[in-house]
N, C-alpha and C. Protein backbone atom coordinates (compact mmCIF):
# COMPACT_ATOMS: atom_id res chain seq x y z
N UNK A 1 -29.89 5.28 10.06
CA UNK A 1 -28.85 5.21 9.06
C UNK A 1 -27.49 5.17 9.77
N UNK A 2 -26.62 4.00 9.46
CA UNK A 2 -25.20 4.24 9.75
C UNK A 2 -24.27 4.98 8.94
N UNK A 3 -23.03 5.17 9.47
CA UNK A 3 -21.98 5.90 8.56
C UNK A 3 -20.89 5.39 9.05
N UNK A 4 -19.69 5.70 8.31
CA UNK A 4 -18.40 5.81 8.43
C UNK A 4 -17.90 6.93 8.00
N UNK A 5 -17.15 7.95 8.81
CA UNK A 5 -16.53 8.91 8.94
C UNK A 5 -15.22 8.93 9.50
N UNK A 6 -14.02 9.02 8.74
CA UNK A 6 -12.49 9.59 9.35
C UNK A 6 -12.60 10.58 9.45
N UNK A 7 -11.84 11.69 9.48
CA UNK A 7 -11.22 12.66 9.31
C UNK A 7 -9.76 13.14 10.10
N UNK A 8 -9.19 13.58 9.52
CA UNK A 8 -7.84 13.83 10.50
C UNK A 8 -7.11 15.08 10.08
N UNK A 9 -6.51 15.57 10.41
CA UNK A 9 -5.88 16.71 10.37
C UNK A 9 -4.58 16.80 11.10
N UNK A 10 -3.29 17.25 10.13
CA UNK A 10 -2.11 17.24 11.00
C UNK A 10 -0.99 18.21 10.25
N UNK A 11 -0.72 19.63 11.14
CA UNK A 11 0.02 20.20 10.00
C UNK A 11 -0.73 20.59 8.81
N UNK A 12 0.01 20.37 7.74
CA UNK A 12 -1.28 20.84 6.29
C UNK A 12 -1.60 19.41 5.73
N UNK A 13 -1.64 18.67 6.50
CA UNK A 13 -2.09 17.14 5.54
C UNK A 13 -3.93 17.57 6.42
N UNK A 14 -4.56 17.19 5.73
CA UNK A 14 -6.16 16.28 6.32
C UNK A 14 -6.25 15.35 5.09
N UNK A 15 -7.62 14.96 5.61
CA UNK A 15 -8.11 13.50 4.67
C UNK A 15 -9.76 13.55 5.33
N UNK A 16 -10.45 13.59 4.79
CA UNK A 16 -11.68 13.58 5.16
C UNK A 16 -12.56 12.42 4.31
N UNK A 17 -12.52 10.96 4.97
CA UNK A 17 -13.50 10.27 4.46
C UNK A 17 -14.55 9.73 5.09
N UNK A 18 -16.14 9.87 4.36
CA UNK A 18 -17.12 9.88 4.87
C UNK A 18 -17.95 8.71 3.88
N UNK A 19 -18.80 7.93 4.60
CA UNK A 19 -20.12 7.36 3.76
C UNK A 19 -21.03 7.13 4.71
N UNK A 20 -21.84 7.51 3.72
CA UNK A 20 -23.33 7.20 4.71
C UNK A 20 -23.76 5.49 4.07
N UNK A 21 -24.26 4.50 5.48
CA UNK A 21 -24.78 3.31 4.95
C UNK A 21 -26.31 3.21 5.53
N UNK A 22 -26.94 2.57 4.23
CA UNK A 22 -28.05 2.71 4.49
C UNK A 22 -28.43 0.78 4.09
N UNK A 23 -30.42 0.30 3.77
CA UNK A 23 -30.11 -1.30 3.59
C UNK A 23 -29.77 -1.30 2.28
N UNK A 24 -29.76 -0.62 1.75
CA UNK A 24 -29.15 -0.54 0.26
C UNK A 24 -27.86 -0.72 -0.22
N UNK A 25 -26.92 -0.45 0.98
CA UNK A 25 -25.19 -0.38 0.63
C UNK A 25 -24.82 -1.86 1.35
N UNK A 26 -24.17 -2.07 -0.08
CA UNK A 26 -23.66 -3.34 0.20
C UNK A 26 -22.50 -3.83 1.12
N UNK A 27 -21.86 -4.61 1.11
CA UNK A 27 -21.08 -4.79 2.28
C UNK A 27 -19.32 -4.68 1.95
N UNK A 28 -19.47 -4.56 0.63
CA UNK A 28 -18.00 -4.49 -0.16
C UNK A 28 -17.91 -3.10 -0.72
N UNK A 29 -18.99 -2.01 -0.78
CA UNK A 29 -19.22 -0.94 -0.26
C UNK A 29 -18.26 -0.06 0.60
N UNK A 30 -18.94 -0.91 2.22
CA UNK A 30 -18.49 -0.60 3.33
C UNK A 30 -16.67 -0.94 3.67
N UNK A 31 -16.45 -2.17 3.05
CA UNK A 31 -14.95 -2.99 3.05
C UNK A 31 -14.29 -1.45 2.06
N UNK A 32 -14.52 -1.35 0.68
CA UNK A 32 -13.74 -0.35 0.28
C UNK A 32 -13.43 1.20 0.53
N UNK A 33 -14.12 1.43 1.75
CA UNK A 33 -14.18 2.93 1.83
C UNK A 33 -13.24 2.38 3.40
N UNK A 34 -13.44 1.26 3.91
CA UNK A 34 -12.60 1.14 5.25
C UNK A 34 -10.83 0.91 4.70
N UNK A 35 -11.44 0.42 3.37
CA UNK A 35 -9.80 0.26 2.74
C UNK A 35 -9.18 1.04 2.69
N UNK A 36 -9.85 2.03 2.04
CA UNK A 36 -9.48 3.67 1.25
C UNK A 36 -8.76 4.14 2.68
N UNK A 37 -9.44 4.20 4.22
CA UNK A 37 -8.75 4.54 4.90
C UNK A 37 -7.41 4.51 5.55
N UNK A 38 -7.66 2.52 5.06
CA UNK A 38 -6.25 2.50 6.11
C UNK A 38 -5.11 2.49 5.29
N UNK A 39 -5.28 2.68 3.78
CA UNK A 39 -4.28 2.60 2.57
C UNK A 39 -3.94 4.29 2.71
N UNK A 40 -4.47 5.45 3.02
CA UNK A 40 -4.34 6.38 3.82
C UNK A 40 -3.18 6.79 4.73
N UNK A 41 -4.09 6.20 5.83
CA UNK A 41 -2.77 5.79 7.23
C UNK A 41 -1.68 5.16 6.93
N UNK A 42 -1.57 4.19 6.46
CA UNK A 42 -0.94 3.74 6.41
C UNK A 42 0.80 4.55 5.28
N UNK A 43 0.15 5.11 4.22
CA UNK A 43 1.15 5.72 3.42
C UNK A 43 1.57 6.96 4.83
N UNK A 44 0.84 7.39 5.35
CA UNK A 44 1.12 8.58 6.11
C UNK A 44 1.95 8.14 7.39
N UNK A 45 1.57 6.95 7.89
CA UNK A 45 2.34 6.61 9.00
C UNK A 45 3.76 6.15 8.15
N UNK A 46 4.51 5.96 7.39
CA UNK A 46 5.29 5.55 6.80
C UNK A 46 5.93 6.88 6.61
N UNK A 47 5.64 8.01 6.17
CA UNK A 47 5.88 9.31 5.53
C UNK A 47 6.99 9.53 6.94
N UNK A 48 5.56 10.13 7.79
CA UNK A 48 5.95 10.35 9.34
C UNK A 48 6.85 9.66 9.99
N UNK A 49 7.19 8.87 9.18
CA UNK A 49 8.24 8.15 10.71
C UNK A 49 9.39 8.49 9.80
N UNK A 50 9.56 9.11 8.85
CA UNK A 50 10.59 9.43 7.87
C UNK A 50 11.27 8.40 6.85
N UNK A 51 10.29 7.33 6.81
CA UNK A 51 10.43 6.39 5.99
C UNK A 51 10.88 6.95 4.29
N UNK A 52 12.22 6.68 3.74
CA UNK A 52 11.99 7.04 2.31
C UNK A 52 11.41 6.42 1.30
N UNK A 53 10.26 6.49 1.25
CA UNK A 53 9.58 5.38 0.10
C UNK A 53 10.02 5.81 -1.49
N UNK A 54 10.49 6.61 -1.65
CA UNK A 54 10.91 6.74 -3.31
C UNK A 54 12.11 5.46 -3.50
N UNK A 55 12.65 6.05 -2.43
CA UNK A 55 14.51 5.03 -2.26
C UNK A 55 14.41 3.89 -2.36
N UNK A 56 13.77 3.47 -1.54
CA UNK A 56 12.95 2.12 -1.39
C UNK A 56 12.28 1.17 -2.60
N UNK A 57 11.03 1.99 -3.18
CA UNK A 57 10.06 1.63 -4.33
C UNK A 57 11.46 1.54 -5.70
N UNK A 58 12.40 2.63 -5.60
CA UNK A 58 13.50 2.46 -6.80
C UNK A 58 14.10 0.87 -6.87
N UNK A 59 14.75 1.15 -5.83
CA UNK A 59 15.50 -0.46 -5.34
C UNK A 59 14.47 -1.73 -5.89
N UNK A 60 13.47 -1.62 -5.55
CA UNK A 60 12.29 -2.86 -5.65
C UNK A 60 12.08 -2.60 -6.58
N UNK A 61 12.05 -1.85 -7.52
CA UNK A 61 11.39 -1.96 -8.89
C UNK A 61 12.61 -1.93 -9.70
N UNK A 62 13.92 -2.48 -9.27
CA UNK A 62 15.31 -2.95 -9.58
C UNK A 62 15.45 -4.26 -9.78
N UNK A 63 14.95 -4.65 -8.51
CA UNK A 63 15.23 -6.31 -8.33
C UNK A 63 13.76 -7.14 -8.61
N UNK A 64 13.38 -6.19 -9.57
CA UNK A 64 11.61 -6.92 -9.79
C UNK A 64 11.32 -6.88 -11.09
N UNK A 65 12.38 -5.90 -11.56
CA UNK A 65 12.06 -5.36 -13.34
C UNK A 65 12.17 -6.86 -13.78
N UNK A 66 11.12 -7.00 -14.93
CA UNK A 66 10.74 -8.46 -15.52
C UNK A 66 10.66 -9.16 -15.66
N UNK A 67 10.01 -9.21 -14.10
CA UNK A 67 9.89 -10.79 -13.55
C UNK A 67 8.00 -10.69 -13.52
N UNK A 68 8.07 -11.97 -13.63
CA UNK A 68 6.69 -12.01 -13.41
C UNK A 68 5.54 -12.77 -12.37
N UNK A 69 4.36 -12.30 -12.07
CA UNK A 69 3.87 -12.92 -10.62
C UNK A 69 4.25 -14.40 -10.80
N UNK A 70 4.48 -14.92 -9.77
CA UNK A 70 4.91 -16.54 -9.31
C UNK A 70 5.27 -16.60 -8.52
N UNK A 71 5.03 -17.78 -7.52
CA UNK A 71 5.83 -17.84 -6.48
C UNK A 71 7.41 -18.52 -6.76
N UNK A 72 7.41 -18.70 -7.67
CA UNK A 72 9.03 -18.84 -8.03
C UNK A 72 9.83 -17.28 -7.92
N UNK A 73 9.12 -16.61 -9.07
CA UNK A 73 9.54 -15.52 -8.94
C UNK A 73 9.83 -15.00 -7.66
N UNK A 74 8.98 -15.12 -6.09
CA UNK A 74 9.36 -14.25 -5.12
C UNK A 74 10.58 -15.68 -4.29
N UNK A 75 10.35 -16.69 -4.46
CA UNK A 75 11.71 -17.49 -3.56
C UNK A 75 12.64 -16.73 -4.90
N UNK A 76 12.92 -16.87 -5.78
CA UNK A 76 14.57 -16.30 -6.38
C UNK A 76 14.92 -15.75 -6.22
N UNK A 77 13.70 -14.22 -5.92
CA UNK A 77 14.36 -12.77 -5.38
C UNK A 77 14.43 -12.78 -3.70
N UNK A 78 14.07 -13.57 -2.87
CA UNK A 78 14.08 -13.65 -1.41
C UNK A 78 15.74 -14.13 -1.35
N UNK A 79 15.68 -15.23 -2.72
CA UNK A 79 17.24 -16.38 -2.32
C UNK A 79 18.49 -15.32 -2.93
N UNK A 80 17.89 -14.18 -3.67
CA UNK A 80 19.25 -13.73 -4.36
C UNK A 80 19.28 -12.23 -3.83
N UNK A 81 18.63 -11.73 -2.22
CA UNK A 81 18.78 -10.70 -1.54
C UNK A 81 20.21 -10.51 -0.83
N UNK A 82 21.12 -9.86 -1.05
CA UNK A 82 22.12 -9.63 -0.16
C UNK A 82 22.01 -8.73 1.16
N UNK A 83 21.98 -9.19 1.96
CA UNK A 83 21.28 -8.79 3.72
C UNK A 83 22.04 -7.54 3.59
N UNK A 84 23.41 -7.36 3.11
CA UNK A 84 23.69 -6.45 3.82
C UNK A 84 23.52 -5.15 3.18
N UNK A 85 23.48 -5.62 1.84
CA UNK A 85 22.80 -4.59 1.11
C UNK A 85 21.68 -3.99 0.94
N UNK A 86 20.65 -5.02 1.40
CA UNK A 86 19.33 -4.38 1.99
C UNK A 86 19.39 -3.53 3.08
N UNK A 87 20.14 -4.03 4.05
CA UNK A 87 20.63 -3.68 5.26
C UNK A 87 20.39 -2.26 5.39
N UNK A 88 21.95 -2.20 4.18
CA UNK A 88 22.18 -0.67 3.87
C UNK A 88 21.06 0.44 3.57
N UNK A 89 20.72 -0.13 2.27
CA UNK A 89 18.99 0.67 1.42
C UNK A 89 18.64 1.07 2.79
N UNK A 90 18.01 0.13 3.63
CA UNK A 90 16.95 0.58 4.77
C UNK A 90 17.08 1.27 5.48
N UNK A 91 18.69 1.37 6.00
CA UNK A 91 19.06 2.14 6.64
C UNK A 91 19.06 3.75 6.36
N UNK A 92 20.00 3.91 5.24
CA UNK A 92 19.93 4.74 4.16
C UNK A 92 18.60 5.69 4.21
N UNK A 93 17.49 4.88 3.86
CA UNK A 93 16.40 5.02 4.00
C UNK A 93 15.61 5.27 5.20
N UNK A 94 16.24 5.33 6.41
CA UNK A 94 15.15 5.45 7.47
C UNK A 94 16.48 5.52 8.67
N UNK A 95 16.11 5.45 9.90
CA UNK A 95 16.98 5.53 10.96
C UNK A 95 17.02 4.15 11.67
N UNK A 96 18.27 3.93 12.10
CA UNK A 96 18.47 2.85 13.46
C UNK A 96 16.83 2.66 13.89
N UNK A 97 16.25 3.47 13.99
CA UNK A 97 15.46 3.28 15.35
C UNK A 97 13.93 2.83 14.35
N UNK A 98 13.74 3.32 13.00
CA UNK A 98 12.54 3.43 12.33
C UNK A 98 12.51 2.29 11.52
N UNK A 99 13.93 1.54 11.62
CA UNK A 99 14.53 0.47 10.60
C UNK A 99 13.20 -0.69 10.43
N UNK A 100 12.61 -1.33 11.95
CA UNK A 100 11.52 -2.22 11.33
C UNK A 100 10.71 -1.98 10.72
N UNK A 101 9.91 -0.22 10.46
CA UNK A 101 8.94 0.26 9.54
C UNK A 101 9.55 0.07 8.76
N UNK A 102 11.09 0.70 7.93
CA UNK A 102 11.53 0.76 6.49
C UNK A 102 11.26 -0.84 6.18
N UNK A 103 11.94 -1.63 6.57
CA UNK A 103 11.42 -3.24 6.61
C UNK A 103 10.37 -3.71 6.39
N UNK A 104 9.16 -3.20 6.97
CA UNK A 104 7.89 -3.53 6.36
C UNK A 104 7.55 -3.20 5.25
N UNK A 105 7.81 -2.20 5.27
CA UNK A 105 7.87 -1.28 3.74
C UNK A 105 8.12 -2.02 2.63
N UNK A 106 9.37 -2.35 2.70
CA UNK A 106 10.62 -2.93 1.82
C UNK A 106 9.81 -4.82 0.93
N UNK A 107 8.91 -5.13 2.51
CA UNK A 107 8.67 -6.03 2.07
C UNK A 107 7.34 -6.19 1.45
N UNK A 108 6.48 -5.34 1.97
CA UNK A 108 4.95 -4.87 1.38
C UNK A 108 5.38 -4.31 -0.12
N UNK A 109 6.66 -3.53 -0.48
CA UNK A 109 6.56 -3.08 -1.77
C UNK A 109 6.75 -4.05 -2.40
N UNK A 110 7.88 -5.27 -2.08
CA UNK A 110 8.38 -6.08 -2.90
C UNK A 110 7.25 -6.84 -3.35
N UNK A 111 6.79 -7.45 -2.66
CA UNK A 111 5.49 -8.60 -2.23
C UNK A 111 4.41 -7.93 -3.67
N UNK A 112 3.99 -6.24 -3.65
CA UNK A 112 2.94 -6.14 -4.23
C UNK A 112 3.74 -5.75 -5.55
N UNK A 113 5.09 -5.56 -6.05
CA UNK A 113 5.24 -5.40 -7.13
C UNK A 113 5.27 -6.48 -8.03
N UNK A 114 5.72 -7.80 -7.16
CA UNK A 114 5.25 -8.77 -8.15
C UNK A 114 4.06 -9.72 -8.22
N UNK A 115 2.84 -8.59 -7.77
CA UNK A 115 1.29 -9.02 -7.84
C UNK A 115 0.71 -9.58 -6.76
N UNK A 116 1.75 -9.50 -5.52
CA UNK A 116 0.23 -10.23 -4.55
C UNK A 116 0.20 -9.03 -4.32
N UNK A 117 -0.98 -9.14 -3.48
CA UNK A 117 -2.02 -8.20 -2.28
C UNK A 117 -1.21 -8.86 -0.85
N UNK A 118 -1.28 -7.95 -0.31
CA UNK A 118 -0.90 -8.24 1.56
C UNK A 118 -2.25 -8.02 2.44
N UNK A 119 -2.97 -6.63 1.15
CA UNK A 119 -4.12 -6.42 2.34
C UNK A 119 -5.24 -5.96 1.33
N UNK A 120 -6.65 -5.72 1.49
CA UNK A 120 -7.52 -5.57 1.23
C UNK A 120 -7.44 -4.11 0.67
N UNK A 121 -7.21 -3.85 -0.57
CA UNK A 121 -7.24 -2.44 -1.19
C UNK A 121 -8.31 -2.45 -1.94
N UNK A 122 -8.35 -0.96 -2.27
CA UNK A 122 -9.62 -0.31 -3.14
C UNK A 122 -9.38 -0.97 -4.28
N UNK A 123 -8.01 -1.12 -4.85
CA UNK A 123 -8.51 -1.25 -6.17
C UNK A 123 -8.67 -2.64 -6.75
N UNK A 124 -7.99 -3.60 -5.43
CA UNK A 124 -8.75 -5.07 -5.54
C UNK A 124 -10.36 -5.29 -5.63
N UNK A 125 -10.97 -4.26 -4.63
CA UNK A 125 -11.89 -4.56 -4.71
C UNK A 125 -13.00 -3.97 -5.57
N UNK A 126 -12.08 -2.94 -6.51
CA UNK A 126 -12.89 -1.94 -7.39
C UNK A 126 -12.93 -3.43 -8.50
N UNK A 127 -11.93 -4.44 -8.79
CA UNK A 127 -12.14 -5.21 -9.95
C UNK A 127 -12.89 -6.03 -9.31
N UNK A 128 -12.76 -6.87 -7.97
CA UNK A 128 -13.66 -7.75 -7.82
C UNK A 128 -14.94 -7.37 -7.96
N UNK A 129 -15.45 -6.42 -7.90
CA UNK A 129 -17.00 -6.11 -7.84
C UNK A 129 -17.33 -4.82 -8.76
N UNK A 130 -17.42 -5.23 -10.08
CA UNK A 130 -16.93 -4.07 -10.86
C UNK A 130 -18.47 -3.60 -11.46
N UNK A 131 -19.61 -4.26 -11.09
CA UNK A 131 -21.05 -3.78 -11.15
C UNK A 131 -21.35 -2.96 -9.90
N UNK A 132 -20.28 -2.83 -8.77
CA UNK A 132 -20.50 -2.09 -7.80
C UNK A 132 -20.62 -0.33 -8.47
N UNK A 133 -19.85 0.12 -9.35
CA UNK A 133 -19.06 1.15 -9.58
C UNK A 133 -18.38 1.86 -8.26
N UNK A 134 -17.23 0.77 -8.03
CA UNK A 134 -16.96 1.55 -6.70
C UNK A 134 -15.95 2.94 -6.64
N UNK A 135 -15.89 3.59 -6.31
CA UNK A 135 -14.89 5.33 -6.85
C UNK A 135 -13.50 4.43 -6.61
N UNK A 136 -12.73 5.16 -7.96
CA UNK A 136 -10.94 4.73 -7.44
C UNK A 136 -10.51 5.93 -7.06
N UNK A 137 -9.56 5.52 -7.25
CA UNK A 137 -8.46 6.66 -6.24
C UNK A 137 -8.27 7.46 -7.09
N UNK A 138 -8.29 8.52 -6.70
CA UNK A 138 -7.82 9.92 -7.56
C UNK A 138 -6.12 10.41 -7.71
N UNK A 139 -6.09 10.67 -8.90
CA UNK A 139 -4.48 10.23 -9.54
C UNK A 139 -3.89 9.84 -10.63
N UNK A 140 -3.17 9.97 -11.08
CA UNK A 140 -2.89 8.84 -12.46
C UNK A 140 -2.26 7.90 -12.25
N UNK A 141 -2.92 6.86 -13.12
CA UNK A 141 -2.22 5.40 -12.56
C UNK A 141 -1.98 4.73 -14.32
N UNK A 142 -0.94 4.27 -14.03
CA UNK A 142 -0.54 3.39 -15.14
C UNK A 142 -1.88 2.07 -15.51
N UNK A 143 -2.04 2.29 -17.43
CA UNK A 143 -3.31 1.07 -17.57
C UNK A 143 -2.88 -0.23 -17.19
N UNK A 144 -3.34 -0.94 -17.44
CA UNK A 144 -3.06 -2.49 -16.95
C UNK A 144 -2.84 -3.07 -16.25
């Protein structure tokens, strides 16, 4: 029998994720529990580097309020960004030195608030394969 096991511990954060695979577990299974991880890390490596994601997610859900997925929609808001005002936010938001994380950030939030995916998440793949019953994330999440 194989498995996949994280676990980490730092300070008072851990995260302990485990599955056992056997020929029975499917392979989108295995993809969503590797997701679960790095959607994980990834919020945490962002935290840690002192990234402000509230500051950030505000701003983007400013310049995103009621628009809808299209790729029109993301060239208008790319063409009607003022650099230096982003500039600022990011800065604001993070240090000289952490500035290309806030940046990724900035652009992973924008990107997924108006409906794409950048990367392989749980809860893409909880709809794509929804006879899987694959576990979501624990939390409250807005319907729709």
């Amino acid at each position: 029998m194989d498995e996949i096991a994280f676990s980490a511990k730092y300070k008072n954060w851990i995260v302990i994720k485990k599955m056992s695979i056997d020929e029975n577990t499917k392979e989108p299974e295995v993809a969503h529990i590797l997701s679960g991880i790095r959607e994980t890390i990834d919020r945490k490596a962002f935290e840690l580097n002192g990234i402000n994601m509230v500051k950030i997610d505000e701003y983007v859900a400013t310049i995103t309020k009621g628009r809808r997925k299209g790729y029109s929609s993301l060239v208008e808001i790319f063409g009607n960004l003022k650099q230096n005002e982003v500039r600022e936010l990011l800065l604001a938001s993070s240090s000289k030195q952490t500035l290309p994380l806030a940046e990724a950030y900035f652009i992973r939030r924008l990107i997924t608030a108006l409906g794409y995916g950048l990367d392989v998440t749980t809860e893409t793949l909880a709809k794509m394969y929804p006879e899987l019953k694959l576990p979501k994330p624990k939390g409250r999440f807005a319907k729709g």
